[in-house]
Protein backbone atom coordinates (compact mmCIF):
# COMPACT_ATOMS: atom_id res chain seq x y z
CA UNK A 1 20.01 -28.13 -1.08
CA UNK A 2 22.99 -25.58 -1.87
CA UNK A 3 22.26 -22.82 -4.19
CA UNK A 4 22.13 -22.70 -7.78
CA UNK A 5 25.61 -22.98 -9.75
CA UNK A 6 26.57 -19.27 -11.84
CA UNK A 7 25.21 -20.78 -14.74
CA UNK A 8 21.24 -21.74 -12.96
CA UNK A 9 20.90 -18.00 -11.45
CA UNK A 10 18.54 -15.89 -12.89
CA UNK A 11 19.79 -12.90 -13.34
CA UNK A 12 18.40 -10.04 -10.94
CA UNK A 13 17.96 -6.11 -11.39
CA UNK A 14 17.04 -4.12 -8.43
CA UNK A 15 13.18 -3.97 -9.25
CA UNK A 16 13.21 -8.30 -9.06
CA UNK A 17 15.18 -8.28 -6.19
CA UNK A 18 13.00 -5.85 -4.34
CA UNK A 19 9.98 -8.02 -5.00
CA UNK A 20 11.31 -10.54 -3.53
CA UNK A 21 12.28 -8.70 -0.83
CA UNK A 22 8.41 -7.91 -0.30
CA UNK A 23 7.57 -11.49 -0.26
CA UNK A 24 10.03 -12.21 2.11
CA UNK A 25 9.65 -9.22 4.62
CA UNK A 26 5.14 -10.16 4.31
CA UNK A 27 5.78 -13.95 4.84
CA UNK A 28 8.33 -13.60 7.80
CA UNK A 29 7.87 -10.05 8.48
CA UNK A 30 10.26 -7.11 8.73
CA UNK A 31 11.88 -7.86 11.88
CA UNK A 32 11.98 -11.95 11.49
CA UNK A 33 13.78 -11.29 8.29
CA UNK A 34 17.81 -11.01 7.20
CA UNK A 35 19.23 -10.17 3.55
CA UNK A 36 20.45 -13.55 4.16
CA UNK A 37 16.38 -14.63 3.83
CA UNK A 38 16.11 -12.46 0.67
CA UNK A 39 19.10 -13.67 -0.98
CA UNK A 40 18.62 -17.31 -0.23
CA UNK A 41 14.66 -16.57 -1.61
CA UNK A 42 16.21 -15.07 -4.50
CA UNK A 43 18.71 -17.69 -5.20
CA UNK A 44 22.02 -14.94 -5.07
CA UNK A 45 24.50 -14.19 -2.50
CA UNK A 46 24.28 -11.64 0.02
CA UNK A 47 26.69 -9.80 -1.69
CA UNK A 48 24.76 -9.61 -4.85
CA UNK A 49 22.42 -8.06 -2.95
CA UNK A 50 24.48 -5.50 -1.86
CA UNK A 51 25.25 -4.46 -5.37
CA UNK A 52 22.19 -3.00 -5.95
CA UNK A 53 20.73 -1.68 -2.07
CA UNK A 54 22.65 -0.72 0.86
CA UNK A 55 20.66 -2.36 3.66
CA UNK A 56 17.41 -4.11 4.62
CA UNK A 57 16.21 -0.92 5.91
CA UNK A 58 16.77 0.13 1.84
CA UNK A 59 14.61 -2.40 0.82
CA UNK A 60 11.95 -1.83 3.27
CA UNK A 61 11.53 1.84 1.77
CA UNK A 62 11.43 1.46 -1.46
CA UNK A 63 9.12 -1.57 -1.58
CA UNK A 64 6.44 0.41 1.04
CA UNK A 65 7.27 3.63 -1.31
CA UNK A 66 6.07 1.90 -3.90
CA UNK A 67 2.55 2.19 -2.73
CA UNK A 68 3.01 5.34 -0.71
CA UNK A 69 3.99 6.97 -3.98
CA UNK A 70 0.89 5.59 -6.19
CA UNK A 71 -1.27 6.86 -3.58
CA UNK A 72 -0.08 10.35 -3.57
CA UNK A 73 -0.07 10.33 -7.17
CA UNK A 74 -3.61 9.60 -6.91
CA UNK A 75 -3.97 12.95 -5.32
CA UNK A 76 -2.96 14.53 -8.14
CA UNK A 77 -4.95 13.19 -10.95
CA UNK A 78 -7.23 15.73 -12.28
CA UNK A 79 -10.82 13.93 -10.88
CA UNK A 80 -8.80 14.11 -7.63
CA UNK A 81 -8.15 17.56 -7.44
CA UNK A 82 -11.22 19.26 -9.12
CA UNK A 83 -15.21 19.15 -8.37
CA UNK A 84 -16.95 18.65 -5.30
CA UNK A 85 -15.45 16.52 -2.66
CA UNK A 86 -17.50 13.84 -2.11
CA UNK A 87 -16.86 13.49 -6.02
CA UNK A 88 -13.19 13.50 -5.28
CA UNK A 89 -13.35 11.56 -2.58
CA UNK A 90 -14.98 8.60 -4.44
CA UNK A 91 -12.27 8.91 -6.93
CA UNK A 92 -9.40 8.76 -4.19
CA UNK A 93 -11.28 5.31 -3.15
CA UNK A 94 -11.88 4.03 -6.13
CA UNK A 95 -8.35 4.18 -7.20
CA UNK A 96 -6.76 3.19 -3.67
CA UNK A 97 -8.86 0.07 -4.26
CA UNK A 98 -6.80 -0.17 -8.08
CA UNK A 99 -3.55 0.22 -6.11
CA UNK A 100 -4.51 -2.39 -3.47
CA UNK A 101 -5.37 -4.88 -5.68
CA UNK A 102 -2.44 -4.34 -8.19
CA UNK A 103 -0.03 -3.61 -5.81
CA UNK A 104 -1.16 -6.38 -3.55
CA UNK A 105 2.32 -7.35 -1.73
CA UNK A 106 3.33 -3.61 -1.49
CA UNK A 107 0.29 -2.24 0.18
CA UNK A 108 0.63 -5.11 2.37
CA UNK A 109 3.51 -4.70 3.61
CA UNK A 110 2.86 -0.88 4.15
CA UNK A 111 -0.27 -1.70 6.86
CA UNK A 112 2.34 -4.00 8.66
CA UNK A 113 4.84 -1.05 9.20
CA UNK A 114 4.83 -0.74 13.00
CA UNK A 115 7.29 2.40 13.46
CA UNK A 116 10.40 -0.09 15.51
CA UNK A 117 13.17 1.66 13.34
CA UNK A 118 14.03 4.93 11.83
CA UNK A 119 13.15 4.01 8.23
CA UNK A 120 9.17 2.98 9.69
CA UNK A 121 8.32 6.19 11.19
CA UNK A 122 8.94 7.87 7.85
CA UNK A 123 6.83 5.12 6.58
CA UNK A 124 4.12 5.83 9.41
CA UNK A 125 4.26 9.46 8.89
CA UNK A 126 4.35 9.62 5.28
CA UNK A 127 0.99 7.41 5.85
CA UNK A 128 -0.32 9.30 8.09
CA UNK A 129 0.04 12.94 5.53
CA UNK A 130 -2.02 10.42 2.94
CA UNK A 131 -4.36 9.95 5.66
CA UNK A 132 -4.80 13.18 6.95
CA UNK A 133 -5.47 14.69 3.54
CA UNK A 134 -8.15 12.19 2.76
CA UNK A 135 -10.25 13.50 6.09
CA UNK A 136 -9.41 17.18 5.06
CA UNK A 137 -11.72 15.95 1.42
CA UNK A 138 -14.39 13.71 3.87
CA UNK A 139 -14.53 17.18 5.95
CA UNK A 140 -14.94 19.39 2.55
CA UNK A 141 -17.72 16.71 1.32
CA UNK A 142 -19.50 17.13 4.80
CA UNK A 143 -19.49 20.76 4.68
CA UNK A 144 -20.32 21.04 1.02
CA UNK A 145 -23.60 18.65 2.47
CA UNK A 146 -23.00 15.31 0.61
CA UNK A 147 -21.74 13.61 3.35
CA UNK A 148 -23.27 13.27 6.49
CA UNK A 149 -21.81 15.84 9.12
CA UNK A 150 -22.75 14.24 12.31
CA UNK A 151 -19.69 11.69 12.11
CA UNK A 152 -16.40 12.91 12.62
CA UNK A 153 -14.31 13.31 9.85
CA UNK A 154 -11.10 11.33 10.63
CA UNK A 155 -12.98 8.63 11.91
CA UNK A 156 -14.99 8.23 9.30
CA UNK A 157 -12.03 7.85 6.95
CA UNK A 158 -10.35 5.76 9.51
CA UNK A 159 -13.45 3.57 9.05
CA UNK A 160 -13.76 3.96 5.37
CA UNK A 161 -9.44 2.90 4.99
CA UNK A 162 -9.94 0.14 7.67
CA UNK A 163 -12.59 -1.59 5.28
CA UNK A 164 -9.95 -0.76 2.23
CA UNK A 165 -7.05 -2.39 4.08
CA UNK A 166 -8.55 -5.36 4.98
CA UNK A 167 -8.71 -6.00 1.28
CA UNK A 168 -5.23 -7.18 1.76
CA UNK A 169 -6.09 -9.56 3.90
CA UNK A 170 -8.42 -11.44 1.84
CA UNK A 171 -8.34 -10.45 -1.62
CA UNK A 172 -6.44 -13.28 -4.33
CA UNK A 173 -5.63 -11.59 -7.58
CA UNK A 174 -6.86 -15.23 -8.96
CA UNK A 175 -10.59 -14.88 -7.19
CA UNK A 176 -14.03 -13.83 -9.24
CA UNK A 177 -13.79 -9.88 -7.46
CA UNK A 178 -11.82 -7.72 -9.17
CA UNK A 179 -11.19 -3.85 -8.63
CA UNK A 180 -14.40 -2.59 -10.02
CA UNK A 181 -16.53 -5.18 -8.05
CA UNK A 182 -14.89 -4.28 -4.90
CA UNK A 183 -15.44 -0.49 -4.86
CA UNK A 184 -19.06 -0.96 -5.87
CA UNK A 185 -19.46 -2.44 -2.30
CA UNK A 186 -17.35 -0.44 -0.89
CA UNK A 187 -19.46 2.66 -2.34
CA UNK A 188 -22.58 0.94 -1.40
CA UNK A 189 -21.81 -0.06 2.27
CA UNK A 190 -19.51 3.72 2.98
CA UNK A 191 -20.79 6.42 0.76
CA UNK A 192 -24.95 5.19 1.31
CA UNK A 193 -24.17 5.32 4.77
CA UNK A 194 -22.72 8.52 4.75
CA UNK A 195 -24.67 10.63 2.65
C-alpha cells in the first residue's frame, strides 16, 4: 500500500506531527524507531517532517517536555506553593494524577526515557529536579508532623511516584476511573499510610 496521493494527506502542523511521533516512539520505542516510522505513521514524507523538527532527537524532547513542563508548572500553582506541606504535597499528587491521565502518551513516554543519548539525560535529569523537589515537600510534611518521619523521604516519594507511574501502564482514558477516582486511592493507600 503506497502512500496517500497530495490530494488524500491531511495536512500536518508541528503539534499533529509530534503526536504522532509519541505514538510511534511508545509503540516501537525510542531506539526501534526512524522518522521514516513517523512519517510513514503520519502518512507524509520524511522531508515533510523535516520542515517542521530537525531530528528524532527533536521530537523526543518536545513530546517528553510536554509533560516535564505541566509538572513543573504544577509547582507553581498557588495550593502548590503555600500552606503546610503535606497540604501541598497532596495537591502536587493530585494534579500529577490530572497530567497522567490527560497527557497519557506523553507521560508515557517520559518513564521509558532510559538516558542512551544526549537529549535523555536532560530528560532524566530534568526528572530527576521534579523528583527531588517533591521529597524536599514529603521531608517539610514529616518535619511539620503530618507525615510519618520514620520513612525516608526520597523513598517514600519514590514509592508514592512508582504507584503514580504505573497509572500509565494500565489506565484507558475510555475505562469507568477517571482522575478524581484515582487519587482518592491513591490518597487512601499513600497519605493513610503515612500520616
Amino acid at each position: 500500500m503506497g502512500r496517500p496521493s497530495a490530494k488524500q494527506r491531511k495536512p500536518y502542523d508541528s503539534d499533529a506531527i509530534l503526536d504522532v511521533a509519541v505514538r510511534v516512539f511508545r509503540e516501537r520505542g525510542y531506539d526501534g524507531s526512524s522518522l521514516e516510522n513517523v512519517a510513514r505513521a503520519a502518512g507524509i514524507t520524511k522531508a515533510s517532517i523535516y520542515y517542521h523538527v530537525r531530528s528524532k532527537e527533536e521530537l523526543l524532547a518536545r513530546g517528553v517536555g510536554r509533560a516535564l513542563d505541566a509538572l513543573f508548572a504544577v509547582l507553581d500553582e498557588p495550593p502548590a506553593k503555600s500552606g503546610r506541606a503535606a497540604e501541598r504535597l497532596k495537591y502536587i499528587v493530585r494534579r500529577t494524577i490530572e497530567i497522567t491521565v490527560e497527557q497519557l502518551a506523553e507521560v508515557a513516554l517520559l518513564l521509558r526515557v532510559r538516558g542512551n543519548t544526549r537529549v535523555e539525560r536532560r530528560v532524566l535529569e530534568r526528572r530527576r529536579q521534579f523528583d527531588h523537589l517533591v521529597a524536599e515537600m514529603t521531608a517539610k510534611a514529616q518535619r511539620e508532623g503530618d507525615l510519618r518521619g520514620d520513612i525516608d523521604p526520597r523513598l517514600a516519594t519514590r514509592l508514592l511516584f512508582g504507584m503514580l507511574n504505573s497509572i500509565t501502564e494500565w489506565y484507558r482514558p475510555d475505562g469507568a476511573l477517571g482522575a478524581a477516582g484515582i487519587a482518592e486511592a491513591v490518597f487512601r493507600i499513600a497519605f493513610e499510610g503515612l500520616e
